[in-house]
Protein backbone atom coordinates (compact mmCIF):
# COMPACT_ATOMS: atom_id res chain seq x y z
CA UNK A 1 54.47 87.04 131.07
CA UNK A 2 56.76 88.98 133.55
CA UNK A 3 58.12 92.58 133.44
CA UNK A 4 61.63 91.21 132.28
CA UNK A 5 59.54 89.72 129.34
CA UNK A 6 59.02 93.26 128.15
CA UNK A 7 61.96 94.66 127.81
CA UNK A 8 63.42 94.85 124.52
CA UNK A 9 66.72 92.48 123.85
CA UNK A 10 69.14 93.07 121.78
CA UNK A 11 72.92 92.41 120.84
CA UNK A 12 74.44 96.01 120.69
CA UNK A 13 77.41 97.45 118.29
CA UNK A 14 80.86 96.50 120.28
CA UNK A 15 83.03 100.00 120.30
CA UNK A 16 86.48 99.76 120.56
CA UNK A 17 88.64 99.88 124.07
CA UNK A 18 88.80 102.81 125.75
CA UNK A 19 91.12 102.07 128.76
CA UNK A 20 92.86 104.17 131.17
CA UNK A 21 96.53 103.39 130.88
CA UNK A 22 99.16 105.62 131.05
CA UNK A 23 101.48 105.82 128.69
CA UNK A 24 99.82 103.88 126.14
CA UNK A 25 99.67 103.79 122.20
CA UNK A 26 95.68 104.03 121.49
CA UNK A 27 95.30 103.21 117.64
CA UNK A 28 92.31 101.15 118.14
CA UNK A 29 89.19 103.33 117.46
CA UNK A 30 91.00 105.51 114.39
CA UNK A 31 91.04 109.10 116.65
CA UNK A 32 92.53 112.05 114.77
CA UNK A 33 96.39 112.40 116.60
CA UNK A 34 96.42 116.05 116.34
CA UNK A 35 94.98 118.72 118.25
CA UNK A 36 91.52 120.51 116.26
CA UNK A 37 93.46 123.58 116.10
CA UNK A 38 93.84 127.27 117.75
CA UNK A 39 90.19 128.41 116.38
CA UNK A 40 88.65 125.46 118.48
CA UNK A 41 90.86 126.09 121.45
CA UNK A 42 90.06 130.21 121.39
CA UNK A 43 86.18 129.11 121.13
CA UNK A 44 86.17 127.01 124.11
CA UNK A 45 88.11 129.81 125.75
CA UNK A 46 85.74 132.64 124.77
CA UNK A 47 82.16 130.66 125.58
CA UNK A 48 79.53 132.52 127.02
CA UNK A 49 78.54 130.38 130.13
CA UNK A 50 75.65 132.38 130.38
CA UNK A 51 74.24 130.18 127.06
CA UNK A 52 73.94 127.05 129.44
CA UNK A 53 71.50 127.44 131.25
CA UNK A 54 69.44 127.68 127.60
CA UNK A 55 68.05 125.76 125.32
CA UNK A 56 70.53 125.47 122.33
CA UNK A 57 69.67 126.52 118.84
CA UNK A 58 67.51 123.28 118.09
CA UNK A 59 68.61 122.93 114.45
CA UNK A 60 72.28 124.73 114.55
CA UNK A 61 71.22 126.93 112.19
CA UNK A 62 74.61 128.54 111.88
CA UNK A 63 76.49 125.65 111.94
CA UNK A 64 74.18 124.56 109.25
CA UNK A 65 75.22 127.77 107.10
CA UNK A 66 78.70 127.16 107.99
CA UNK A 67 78.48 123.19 106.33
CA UNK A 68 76.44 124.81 103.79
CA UNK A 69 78.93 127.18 102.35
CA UNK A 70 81.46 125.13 103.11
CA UNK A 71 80.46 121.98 100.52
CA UNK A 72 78.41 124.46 98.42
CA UNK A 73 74.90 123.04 99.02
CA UNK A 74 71.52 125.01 100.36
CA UNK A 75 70.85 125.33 104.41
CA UNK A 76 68.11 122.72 103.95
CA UNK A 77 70.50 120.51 102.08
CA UNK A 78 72.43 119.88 105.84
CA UNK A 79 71.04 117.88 108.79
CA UNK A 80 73.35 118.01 111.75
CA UNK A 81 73.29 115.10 114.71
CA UNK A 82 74.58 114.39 117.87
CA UNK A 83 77.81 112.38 116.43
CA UNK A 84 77.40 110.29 112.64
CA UNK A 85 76.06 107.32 114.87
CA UNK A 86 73.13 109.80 115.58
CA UNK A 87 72.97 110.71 112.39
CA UNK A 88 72.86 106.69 110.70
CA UNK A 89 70.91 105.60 113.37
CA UNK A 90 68.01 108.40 112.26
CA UNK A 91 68.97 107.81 108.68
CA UNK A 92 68.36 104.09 108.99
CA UNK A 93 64.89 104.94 111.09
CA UNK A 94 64.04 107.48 108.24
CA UNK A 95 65.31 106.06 105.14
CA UNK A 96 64.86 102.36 105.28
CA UNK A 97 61.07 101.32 105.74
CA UNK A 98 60.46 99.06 102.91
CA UNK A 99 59.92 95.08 102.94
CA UNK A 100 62.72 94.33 100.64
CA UNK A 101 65.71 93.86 102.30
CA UNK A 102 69.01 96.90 102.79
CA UNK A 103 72.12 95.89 101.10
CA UNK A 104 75.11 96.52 103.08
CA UNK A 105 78.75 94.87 102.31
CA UNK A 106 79.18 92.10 105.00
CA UNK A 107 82.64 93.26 106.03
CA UNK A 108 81.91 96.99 106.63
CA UNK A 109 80.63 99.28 109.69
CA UNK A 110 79.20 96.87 112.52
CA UNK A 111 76.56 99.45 113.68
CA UNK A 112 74.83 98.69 110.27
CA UNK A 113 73.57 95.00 111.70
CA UNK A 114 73.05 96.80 115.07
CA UNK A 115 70.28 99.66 113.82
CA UNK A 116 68.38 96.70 111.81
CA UNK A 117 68.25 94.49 114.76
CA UNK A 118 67.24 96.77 116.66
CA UNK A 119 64.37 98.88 114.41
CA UNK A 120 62.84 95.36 112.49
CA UNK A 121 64.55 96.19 109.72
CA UNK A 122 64.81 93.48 106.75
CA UNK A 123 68.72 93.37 105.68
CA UNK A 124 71.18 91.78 103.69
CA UNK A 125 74.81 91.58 103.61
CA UNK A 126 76.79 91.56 100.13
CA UNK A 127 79.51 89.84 100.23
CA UNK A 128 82.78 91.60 98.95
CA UNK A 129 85.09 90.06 96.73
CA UNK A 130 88.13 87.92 97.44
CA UNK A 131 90.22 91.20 97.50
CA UNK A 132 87.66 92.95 99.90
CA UNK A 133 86.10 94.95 97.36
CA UNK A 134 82.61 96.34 96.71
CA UNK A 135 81.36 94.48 93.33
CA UNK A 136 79.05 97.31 92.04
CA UNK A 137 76.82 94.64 89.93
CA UNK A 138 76.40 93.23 93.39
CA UNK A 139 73.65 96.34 93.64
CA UNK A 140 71.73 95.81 90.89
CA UNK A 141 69.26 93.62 92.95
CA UNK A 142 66.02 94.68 94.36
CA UNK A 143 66.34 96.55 97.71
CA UNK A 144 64.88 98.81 100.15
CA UNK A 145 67.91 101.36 100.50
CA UNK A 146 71.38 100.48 100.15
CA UNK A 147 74.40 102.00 102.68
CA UNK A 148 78.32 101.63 102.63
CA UNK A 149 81.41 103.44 103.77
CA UNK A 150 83.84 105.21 101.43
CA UNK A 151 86.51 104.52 102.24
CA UNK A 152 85.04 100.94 103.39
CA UNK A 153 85.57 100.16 107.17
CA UNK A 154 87.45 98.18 108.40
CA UNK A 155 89.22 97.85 105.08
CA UNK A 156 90.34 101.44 104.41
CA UNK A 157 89.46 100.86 100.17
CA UNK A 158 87.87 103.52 98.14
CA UNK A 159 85.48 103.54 95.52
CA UNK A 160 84.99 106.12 92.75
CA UNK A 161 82.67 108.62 92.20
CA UNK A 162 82.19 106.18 88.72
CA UNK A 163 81.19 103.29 90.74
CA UNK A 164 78.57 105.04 93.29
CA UNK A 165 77.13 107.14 90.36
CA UNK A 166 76.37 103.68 88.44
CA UNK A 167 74.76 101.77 91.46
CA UNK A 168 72.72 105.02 92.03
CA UNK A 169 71.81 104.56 88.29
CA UNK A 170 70.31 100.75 89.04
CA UNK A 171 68.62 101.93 92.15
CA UNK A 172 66.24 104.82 91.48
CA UNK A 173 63.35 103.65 93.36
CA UNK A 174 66.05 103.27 96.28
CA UNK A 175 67.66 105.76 98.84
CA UNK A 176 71.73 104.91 98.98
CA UNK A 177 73.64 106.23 101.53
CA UNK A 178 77.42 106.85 101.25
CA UNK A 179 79.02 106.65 104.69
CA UNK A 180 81.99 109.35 104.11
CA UNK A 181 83.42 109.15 107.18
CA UNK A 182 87.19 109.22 106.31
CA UNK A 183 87.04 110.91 102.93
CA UNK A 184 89.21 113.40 103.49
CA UNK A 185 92.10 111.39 104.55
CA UNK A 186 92.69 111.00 100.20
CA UNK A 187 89.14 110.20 98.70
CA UNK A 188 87.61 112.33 96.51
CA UNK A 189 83.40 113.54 98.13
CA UNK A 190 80.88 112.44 96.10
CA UNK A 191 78.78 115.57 97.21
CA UNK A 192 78.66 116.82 93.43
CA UNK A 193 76.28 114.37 92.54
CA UNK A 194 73.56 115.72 94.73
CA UNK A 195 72.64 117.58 91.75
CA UNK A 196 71.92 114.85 89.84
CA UNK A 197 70.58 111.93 91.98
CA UNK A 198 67.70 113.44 94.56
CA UNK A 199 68.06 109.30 95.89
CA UNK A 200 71.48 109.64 97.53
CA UNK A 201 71.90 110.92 100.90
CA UNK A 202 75.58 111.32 102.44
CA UNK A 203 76.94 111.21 105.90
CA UNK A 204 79.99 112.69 107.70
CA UNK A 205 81.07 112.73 111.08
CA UNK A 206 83.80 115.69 112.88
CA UNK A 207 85.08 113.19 114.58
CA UNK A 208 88.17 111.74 112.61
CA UNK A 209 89.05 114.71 109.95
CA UNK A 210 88.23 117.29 112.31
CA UNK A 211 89.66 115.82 115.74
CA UNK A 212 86.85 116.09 117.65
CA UNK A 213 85.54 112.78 118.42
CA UNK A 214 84.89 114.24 122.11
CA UNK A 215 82.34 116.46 120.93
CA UNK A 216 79.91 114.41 119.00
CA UNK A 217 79.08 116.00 115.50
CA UNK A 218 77.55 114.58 112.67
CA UNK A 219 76.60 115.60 109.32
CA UNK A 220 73.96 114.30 106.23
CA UNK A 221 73.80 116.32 103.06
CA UNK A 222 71.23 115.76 100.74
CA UNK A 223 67.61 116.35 98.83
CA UNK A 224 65.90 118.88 100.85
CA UNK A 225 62.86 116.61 100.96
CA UNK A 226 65.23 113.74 102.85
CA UNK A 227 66.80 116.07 104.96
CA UNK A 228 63.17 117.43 105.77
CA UNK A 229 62.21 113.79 106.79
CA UNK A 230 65.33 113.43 108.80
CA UNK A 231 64.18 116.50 110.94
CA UNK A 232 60.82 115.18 111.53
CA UNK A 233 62.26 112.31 112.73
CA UNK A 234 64.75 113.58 114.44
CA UNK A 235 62.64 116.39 116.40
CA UNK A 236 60.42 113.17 117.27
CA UNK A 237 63.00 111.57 119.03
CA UNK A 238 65.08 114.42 120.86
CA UNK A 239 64.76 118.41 119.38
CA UNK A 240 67.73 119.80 121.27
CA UNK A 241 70.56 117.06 120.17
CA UNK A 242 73.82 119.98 119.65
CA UNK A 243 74.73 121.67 122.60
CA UNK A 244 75.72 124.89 122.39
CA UNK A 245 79.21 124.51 123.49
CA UNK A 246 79.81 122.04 120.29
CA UNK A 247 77.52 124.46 117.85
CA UNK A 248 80.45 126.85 118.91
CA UNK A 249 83.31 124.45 118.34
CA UNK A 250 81.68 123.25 114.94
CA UNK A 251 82.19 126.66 113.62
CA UNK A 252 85.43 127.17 114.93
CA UNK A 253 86.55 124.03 113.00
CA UNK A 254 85.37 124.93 109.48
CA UNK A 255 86.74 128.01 110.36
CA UNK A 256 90.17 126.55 110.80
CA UNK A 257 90.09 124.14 107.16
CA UNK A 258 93.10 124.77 106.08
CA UNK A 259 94.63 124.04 109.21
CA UNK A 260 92.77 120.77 109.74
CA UNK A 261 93.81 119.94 105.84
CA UNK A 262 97.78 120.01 107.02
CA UNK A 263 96.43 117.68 109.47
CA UNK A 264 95.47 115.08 106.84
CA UNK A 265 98.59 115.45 104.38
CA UNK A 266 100.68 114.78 107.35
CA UNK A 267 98.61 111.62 108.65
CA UNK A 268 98.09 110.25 104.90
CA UNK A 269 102.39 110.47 105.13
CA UNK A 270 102.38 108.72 107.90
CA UNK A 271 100.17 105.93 106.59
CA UNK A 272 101.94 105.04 103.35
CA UNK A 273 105.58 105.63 105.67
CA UNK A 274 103.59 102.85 107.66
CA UNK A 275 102.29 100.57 104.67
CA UNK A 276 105.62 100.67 103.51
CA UNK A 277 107.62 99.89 106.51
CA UNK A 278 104.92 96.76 107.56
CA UNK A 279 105.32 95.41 103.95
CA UNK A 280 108.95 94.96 103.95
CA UNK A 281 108.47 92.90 106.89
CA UNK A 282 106.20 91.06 105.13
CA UNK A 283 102.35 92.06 105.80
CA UNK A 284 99.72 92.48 103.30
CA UNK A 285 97.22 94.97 102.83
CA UNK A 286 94.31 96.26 101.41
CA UNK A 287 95.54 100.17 100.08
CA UNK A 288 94.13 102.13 102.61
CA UNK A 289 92.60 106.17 101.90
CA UNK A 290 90.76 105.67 105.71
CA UNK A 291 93.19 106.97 108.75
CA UNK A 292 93.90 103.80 109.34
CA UNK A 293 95.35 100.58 107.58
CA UNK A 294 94.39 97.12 107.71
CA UNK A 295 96.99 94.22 108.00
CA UNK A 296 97.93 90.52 108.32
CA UNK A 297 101.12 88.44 107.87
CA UNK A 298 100.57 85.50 106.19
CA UNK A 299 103.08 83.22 108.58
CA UNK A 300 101.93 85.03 112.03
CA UNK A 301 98.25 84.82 114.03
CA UNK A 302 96.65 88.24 114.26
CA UNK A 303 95.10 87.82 118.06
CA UNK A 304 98.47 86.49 118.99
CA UNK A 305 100.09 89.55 117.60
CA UNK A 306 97.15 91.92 119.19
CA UNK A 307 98.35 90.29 122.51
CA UNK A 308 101.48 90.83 122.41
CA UNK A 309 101.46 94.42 121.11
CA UNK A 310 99.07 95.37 124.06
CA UNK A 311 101.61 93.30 126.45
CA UNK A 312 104.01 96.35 125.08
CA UNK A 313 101.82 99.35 125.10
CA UNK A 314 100.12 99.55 121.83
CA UNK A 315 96.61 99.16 121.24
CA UNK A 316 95.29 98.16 118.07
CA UNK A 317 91.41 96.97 116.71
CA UNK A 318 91.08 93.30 116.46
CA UNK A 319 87.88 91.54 115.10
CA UNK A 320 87.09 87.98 115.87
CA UNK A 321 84.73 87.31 113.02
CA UNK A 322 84.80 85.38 110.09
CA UNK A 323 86.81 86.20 106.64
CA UNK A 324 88.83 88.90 108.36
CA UNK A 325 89.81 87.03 111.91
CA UNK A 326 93.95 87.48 110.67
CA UNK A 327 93.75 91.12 109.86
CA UNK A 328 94.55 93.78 112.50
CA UNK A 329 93.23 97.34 112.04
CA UNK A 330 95.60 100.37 112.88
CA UNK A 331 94.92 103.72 113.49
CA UNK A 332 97.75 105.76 111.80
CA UNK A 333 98.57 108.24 115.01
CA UNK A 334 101.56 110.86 114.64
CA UNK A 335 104.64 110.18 112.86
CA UNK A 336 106.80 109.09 116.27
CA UNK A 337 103.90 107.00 117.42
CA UNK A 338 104.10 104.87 114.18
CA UNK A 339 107.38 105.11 114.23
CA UNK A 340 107.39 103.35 117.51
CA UNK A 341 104.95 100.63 116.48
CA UNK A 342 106.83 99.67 113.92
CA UNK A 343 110.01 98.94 115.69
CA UNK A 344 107.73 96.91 118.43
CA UNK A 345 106.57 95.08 115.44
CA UNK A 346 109.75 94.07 114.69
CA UNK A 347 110.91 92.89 118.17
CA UNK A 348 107.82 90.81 118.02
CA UNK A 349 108.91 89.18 114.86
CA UNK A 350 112.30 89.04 115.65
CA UNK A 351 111.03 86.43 118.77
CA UNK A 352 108.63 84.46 117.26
């Protein structure tokens, strides 16, 4: 056997383009439009430099007390990671060791697949209705853990609180994990029901609400005995994961809630200004609460339209896989951004 028959192989999760054109439209990887705010800014400005050459704080304690206070939970109810994909990929390592397989929807986050592959991890994917929406009753099968976004991604639907608290009802013996990674853009937290079910574990991410996907911050809130586990895990794998420069930042930002709230009202505008616009020119879509919206016209090919709004300037998400190969997703960026898509939407219609 050789040395390249050693090394471990796997397919890995496909993030969305990043490319370095000037004056282009980016709503491809759902990034907050606005800037994180004048706390965030001043905190950057007023960093001690001295801190670097340090070790930071290996648990963010006070960013932990911060998140604490903030959702109303214990210190030793947080866990903080090096972005949300930190924190799933240590969830799924921590959470998900049984022989029976983890239930996942099969059109929902494609890192999911990704952490299975790559820790041996038996899974399954539930298929979502016609109408791309989580059947709860779907749950009530035997499992080793069971994880899903709410809102879903890429689909932008929400649950309720109703529907999570019955499939944690059916699934005692299992650990379910509610991906909240654009709840605040009009879903309500299920955070609340900590107190009752010791078996759910929730993730977050600063990345979309908070506009700071360039600083990698993730959140789980929990039991304290999960949260425990996720420590011992984590410190296993890397004990110094928050640098002190985004500890910092992180504090500034909760700091600066209200602020970051306007944020949302003003991008959930521009969403259903956006829905509504794209519908009258006939699109259909699932009724997005996510930052972004997902779309197809029934009479025009998605990829062909993808094409042709790069050719223009605007980049938008779309995935060549089955059930959802017509469907574009789009980021909803500022209110003159959207504004412009929409009219390059139409010229694109308007010639085909």
């Amino acid at each position: 056997m050789s040395w390249q028959d050693k090394l471990r192989n796997v397919e890995p999760y496909q993030a969305g383009e990043q490319p370095q054109i000037k004056n282009l439209i980016k709503l491809n990887t759902n990034e907050n439009p606005y800037d994180p705010g004048t706390k965030v800014k001043q905190a950057i400005l007023d960093f001690d430099s001295s801190l670097l050459p340090l070790y930071p704080r290996p648990d963010a304690d006070e960013l932990k007390h911060s998140l604490a206070l903030y959702h109303g939970l214990a210190d030793d109810q947080v866990f903080i990671g090096n972005g949300s994909d930190e924190v799933l990929a240590l969830t799924f390592l921590t959470c998900f060791n049984g022989e029976k397989p983890v239930l996942f929807p099969d059109i929902s986050y494609s890192f999911y697949p990704v952490y299975c592959e790559l820790y041996g991890i038996n899974y399954h994917k539930v298929p979502l209705n016609e109408q791309l929406e989580i059947v709860k009753e779907d749950y009530y099968q035997e499992n080793s853990g069971i994880i899903f976004p709410n809102p879903n991604a890429p689909t932008g639907l929400l649950v309720t609180s109703e529907l999570i608290e019955d499939i944690l009802k059916h699934n005692s013996e299992s650990i379910v994990v509610i991906d909240e990674a654009y709840i605040d853009f009009g879903g309500e937290s299920v955070v609340p029901l900590l107190k009752k079910y010791p078996n759910l574990l929730i993730t977050q991410t600063f990345s979309k609400f908070r506009s700071l996907a360039g600083i990698r911050l993730g959140v789980a809130l929990g039991n304290t005995e999960i949260i425990s586990k996720l420590y011992d895990v984590k410190n296993s794998f890397n004990s110094y994961p928050i640098d002190s420069l985004a500890q910092v930042i992180g504090l500034a930002s909760i700091e600066d809630s209200d602020y970051i709230h306007d944020n949302a009202k003003k991008i959930i505008e521009t969403r259903e200004y956006t829905k509504k616009e794209l519908k009258a020119l006939g699109f259909v879509m699932p009724d997005s609460y996510a930052n972004f919206i997902f779309v197809k016209h029934p009479q025009y090919d998605a990829k062909d339209l993808f094409i042709k709004l790069r050719e223009r300037g605007i980049l938008v998400r779309y995935f060549d896989k089955p059930r959802i190969d017509q469907y574009l997703r789009v980021t909803i960026g500022t209110q003159k951004q959207m504004e412009t898509f929409v009219q390059v939407i139409k010229e694109i219609l308007s010639l085909l």
